[in-house]
N, C-alpha and C. Protein backbone atom coordinates (compact mmCIF):
# COMPACT_ATOMS: atom_id res chain seq x y z
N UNK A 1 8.99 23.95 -54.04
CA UNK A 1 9.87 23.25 -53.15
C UNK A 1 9.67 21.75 -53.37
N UNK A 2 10.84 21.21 -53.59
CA UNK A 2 10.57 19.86 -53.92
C UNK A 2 10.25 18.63 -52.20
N UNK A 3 9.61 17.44 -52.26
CA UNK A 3 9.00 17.03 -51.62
C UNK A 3 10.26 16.11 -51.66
N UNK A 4 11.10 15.90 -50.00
CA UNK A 4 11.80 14.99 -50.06
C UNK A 4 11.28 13.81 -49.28
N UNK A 5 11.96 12.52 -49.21
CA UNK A 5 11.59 11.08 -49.01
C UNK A 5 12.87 10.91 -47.74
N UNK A 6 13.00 10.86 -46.81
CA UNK A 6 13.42 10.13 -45.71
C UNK A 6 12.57 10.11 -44.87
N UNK A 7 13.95 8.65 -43.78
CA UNK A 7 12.71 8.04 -42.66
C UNK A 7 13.83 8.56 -41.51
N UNK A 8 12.92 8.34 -40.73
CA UNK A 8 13.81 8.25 -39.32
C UNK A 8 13.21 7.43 -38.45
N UNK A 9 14.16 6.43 -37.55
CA UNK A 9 14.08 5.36 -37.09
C UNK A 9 14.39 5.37 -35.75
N UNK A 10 13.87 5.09 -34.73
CA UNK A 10 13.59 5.38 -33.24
C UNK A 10 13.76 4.00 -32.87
N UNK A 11 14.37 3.61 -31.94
CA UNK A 11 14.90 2.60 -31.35
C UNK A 11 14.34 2.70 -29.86
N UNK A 12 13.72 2.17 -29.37
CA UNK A 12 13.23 1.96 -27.50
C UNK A 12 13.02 1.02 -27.29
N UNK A 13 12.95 0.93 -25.89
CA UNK A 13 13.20 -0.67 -25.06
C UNK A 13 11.75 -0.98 -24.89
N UNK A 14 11.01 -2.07 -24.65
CA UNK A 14 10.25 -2.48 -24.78
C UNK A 14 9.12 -1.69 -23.17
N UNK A 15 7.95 -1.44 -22.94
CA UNK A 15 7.73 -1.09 -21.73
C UNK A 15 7.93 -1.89 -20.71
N UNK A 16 8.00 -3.25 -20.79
CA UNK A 16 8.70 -3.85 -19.30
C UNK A 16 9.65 -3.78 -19.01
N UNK A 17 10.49 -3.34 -19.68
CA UNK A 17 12.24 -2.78 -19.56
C UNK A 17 12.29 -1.23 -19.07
N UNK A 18 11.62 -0.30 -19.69
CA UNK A 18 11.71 0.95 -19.06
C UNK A 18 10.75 1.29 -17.62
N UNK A 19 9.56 0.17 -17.60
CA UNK A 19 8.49 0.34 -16.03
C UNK A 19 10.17 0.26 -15.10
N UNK A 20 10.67 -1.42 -15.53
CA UNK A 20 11.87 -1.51 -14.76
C UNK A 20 12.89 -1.00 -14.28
N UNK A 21 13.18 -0.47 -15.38
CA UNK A 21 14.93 0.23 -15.41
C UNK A 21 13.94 2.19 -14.56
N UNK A 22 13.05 2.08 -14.29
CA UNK A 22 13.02 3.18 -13.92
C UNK A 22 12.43 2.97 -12.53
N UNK A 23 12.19 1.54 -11.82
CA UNK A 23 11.52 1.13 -10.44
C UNK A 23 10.26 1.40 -10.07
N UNK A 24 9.96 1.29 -11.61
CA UNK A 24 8.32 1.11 -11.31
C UNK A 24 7.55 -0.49 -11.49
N UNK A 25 8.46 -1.34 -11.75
CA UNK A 25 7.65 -3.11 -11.52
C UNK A 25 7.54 -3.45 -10.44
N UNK A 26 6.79 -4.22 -10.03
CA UNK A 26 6.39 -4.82 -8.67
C UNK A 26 7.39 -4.86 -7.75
N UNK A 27 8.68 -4.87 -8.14
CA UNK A 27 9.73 -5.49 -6.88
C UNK A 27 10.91 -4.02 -7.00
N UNK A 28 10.41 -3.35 -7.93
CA UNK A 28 11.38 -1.58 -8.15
C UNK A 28 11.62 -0.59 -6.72
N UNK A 29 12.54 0.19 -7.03
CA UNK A 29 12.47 1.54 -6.10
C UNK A 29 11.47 2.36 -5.55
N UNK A 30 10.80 2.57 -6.56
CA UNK A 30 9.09 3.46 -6.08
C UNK A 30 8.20 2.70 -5.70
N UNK A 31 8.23 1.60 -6.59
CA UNK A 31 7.07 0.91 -5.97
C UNK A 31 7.55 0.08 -4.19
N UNK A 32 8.43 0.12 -3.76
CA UNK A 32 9.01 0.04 -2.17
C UNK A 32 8.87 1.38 -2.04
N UNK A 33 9.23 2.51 -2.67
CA UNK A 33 8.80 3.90 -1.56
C UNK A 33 7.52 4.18 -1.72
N UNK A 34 6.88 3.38 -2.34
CA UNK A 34 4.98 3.81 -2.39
C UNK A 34 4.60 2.94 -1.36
N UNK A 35 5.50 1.76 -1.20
CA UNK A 35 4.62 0.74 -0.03
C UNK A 35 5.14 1.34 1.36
N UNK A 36 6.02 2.10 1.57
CA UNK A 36 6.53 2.39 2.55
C UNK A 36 6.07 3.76 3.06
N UNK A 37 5.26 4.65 2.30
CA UNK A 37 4.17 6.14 2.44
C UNK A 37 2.96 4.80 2.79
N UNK A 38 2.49 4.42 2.27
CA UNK A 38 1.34 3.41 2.59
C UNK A 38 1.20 3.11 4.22
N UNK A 39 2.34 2.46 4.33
CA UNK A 39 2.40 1.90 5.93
C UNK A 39 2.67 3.39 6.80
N UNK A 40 3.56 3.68 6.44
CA UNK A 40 3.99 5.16 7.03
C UNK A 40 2.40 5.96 7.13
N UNK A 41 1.73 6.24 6.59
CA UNK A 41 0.08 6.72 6.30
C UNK A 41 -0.91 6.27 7.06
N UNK A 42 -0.93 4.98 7.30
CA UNK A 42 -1.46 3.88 7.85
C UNK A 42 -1.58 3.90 9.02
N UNK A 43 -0.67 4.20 9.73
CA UNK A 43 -0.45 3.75 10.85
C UNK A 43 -1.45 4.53 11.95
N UNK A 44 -1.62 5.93 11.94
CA UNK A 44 -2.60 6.04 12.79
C UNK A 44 -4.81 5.27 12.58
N UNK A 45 -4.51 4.75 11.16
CA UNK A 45 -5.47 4.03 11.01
C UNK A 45 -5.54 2.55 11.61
N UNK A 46 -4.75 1.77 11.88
CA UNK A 46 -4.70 0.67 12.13
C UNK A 46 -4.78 0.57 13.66
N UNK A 47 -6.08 -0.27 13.97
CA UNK A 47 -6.50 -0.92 15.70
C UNK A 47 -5.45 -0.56 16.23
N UNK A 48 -5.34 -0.03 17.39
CA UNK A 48 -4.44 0.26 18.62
C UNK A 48 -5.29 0.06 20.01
N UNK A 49 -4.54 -0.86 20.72
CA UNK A 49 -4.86 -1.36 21.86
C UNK A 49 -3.55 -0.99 23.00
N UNK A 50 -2.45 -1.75 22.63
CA UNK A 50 -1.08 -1.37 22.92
C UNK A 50 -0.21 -1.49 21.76
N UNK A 51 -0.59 -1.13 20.49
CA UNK A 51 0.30 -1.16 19.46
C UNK A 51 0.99 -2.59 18.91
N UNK A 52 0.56 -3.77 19.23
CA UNK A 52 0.78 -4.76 18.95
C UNK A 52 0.54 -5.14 17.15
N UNK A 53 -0.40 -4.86 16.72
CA UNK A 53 -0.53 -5.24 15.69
C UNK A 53 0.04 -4.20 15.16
N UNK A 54 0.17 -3.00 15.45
CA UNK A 54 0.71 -1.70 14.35
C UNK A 54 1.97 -1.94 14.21
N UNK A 55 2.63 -2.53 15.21
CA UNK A 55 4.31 -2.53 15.49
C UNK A 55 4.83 -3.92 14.76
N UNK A 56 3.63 -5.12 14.23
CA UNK A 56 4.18 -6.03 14.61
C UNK A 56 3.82 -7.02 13.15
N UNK A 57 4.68 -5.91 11.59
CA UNK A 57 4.60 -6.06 10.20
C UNK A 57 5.92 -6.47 9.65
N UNK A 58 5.59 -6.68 8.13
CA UNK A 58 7.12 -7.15 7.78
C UNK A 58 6.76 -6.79 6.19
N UNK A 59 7.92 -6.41 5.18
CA UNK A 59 7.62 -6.62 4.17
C UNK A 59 7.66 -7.51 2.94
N UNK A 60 7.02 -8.65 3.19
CA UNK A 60 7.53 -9.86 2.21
C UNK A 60 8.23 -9.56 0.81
N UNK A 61 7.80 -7.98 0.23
CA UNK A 61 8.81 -8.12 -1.04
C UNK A 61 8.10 -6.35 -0.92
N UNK A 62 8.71 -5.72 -2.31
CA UNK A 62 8.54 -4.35 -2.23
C UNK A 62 6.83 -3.80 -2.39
N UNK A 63 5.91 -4.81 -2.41
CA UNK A 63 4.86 -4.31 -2.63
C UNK A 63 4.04 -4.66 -1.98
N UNK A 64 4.39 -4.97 -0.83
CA UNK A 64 3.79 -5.51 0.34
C UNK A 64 3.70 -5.58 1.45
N UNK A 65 2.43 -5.28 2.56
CA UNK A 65 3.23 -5.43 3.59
C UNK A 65 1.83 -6.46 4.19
N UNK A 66 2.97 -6.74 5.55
CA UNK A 66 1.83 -7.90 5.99
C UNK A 66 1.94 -7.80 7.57
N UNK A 67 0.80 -7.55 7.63
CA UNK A 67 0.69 -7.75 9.52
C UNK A 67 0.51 -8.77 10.03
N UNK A 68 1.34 -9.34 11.22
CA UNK A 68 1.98 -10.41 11.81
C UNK A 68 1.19 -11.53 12.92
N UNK A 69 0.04 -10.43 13.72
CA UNK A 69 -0.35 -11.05 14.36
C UNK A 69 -1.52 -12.23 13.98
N UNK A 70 -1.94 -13.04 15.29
CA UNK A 70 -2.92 -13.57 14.30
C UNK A 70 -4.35 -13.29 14.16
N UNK A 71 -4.97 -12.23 15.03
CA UNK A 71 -5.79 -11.74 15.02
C UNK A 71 -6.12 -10.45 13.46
N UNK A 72 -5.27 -10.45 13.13
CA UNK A 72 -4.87 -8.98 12.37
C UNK A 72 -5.54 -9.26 11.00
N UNK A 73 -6.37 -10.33 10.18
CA UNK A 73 -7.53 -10.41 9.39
C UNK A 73 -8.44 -10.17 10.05
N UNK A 74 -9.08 -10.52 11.49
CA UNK A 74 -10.49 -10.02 11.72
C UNK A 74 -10.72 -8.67 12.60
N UNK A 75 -9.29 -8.03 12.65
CA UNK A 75 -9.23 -6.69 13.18
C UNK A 75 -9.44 -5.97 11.69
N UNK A 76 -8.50 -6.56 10.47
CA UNK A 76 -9.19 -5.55 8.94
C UNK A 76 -10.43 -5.67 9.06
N UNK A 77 -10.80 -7.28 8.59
CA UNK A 77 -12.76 -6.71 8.31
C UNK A 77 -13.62 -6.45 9.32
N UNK A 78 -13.03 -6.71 10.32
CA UNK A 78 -13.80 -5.66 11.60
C UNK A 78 -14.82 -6.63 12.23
N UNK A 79 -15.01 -7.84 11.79
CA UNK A 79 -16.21 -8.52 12.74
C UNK A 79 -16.00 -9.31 14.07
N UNK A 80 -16.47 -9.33 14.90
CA UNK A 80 -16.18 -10.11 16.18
C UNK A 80 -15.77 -11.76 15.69
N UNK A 81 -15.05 -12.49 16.26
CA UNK A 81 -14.91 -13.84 15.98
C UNK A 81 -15.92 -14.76 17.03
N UNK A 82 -16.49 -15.27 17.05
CA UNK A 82 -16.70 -16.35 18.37
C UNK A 82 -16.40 -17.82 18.47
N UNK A 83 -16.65 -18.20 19.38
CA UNK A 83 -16.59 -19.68 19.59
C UNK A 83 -15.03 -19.78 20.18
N UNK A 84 -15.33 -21.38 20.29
CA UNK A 84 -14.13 -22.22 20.43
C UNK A 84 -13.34 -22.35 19.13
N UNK A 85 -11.58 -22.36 19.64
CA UNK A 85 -11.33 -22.47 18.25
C UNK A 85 -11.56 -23.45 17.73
N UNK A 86 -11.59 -23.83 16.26
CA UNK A 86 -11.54 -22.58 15.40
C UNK A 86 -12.54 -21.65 15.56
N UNK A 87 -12.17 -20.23 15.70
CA UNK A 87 -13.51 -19.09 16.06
C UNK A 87 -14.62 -19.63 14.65
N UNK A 88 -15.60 -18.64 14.69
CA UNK A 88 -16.42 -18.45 13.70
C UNK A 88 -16.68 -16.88 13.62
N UNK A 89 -16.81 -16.61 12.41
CA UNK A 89 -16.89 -14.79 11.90
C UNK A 89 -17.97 -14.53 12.24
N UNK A 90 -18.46 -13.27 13.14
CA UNK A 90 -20.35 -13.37 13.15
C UNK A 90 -20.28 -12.03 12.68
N UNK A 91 -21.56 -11.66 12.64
CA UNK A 91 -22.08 -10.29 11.93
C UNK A 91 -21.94 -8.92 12.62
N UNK A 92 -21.43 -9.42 13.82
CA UNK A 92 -21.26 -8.12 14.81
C UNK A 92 -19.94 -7.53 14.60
N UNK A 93 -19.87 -6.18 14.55
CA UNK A 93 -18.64 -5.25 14.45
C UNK A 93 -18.07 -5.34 15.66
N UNK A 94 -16.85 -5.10 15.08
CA UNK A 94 -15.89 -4.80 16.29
C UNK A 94 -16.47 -2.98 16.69
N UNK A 95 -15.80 -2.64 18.14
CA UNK A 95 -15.60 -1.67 18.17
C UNK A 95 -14.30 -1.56 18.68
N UNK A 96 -13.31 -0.23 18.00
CA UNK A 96 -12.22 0.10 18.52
C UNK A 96 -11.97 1.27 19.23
N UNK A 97 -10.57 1.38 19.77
CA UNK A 97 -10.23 2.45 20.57
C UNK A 97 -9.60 3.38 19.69
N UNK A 98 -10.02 4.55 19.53
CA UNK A 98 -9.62 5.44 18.55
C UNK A 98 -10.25 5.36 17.55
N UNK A 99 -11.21 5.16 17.59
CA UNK A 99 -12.64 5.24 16.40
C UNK A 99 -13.30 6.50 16.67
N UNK A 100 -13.38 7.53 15.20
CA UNK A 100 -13.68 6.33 13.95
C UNK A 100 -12.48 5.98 12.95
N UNK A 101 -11.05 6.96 13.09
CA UNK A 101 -9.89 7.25 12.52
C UNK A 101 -9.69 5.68 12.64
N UNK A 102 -9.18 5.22 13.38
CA UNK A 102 -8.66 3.64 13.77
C UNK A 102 -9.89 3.17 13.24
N UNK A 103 -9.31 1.59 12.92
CA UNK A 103 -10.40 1.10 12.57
C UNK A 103 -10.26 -0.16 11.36
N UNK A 104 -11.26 -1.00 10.74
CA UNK A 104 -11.29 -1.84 9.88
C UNK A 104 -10.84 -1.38 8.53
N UNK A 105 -10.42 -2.23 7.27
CA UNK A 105 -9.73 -1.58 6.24
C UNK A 105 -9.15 -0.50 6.56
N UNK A 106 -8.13 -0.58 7.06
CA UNK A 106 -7.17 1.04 7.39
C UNK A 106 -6.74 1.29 6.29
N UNK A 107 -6.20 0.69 5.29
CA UNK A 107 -5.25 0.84 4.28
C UNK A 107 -6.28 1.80 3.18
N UNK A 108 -7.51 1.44 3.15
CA UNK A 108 -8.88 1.48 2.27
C UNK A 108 -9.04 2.88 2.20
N UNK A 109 -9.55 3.67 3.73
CA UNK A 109 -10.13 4.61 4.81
C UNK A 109 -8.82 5.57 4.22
N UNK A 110 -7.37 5.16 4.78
CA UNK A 110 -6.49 6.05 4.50
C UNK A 110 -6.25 6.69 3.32
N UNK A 111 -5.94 5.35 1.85
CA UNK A 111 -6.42 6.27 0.77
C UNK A 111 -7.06 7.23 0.46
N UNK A 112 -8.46 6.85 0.88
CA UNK A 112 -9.12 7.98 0.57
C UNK A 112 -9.08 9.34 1.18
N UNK A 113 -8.46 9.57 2.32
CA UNK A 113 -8.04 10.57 3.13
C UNK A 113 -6.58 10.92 2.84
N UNK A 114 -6.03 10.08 2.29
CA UNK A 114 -4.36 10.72 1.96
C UNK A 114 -3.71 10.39 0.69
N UNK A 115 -4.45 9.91 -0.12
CA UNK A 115 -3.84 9.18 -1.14
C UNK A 115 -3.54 10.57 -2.43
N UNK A 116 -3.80 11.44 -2.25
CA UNK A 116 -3.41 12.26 -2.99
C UNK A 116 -2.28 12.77 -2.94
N UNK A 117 -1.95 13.24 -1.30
CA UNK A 117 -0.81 13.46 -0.83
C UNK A 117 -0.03 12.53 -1.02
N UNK A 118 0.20 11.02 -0.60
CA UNK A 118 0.85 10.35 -1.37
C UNK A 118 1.63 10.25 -2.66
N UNK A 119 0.38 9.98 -3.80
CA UNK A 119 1.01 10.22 -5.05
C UNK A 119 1.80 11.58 -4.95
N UNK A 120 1.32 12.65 -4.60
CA UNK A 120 2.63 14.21 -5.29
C UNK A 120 3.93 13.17 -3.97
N UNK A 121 3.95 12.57 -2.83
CA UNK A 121 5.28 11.83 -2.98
C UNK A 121 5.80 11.69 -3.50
N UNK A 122 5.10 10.24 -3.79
CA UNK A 122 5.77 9.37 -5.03
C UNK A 122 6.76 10.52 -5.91
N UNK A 123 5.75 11.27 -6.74
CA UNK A 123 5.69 12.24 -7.62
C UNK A 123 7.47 12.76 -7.57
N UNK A 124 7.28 13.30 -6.46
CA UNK A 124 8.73 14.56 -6.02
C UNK A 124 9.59 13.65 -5.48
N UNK A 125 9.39 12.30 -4.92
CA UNK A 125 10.92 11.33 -4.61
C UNK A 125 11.25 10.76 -6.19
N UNK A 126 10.19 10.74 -7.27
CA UNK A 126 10.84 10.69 -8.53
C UNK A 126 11.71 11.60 -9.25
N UNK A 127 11.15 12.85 -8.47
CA UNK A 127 11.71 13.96 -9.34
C UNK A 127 13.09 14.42 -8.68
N UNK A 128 12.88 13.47 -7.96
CA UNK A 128 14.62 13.85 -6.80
C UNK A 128 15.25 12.69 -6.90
N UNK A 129 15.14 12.01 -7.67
CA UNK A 129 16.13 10.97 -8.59
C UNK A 129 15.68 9.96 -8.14
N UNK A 130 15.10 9.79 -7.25
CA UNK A 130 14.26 8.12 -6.41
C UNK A 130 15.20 7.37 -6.45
């Protein structure tokens, strides 16, 4: 059998064109329905007093979200503030209501408790055309 000589030539878009064209770059379709299972996930993790800080987010762009109040950095890392303002950070923990579920790094805590479930999300809102 004789040994023949052709090529074949494959043409594709570069990977920052297909992450894109398929809503997976920073500002895409999935990556807003991954930030939006995130918060959606979240939420029984995050300090509750009267729901002020849980209720009271926004999303600056699709991969982000940001809580509003101004307490809502030293409710994440969890340490008491003191003083006059400007407070000062001291070494003492907060304690919350609905601890230990509620609590500091919610976003952190929740991963690791749901982030699997998450991704097969992601997963099946891709596979349902996202």
């Amino acid at each position: 059998m004789a040994e023949s000589n052709f090529r074949i030539s494959v043409k594709m878009n570069n990977a920052k064109k297909i992450i894109k064209d398929h809503g997976l770059d920073e500002n895409g379709s999935i990556t807003k329905f991954l930030r939006d299972e995130v918060g959606r996930y979240s939420e029984p993790y995050i300090p509750y007093k009267k729901g002020t800080l849980k209720n009271n987010k926004s999303y600056p762009n699709n991969h982000s979200i940001k809580y509003n109040e101004p307490y809502a950095r030293y409710q994440y890392y969890g340490k008491v503030m003191i003083g006059s303002p400007p407070k000062k950070v001291s070494n003492k923990n907060l304690k919350y209501n609905g601890a230990p579920k509620r609590g500091a790094r919610w976003n952190t805590r929740m991963w690791s408790d749901r982030g699997k479930e998450i991704c097969k999300n992601v997963e099946n809102h891709i596979k349902n055309g996202g």
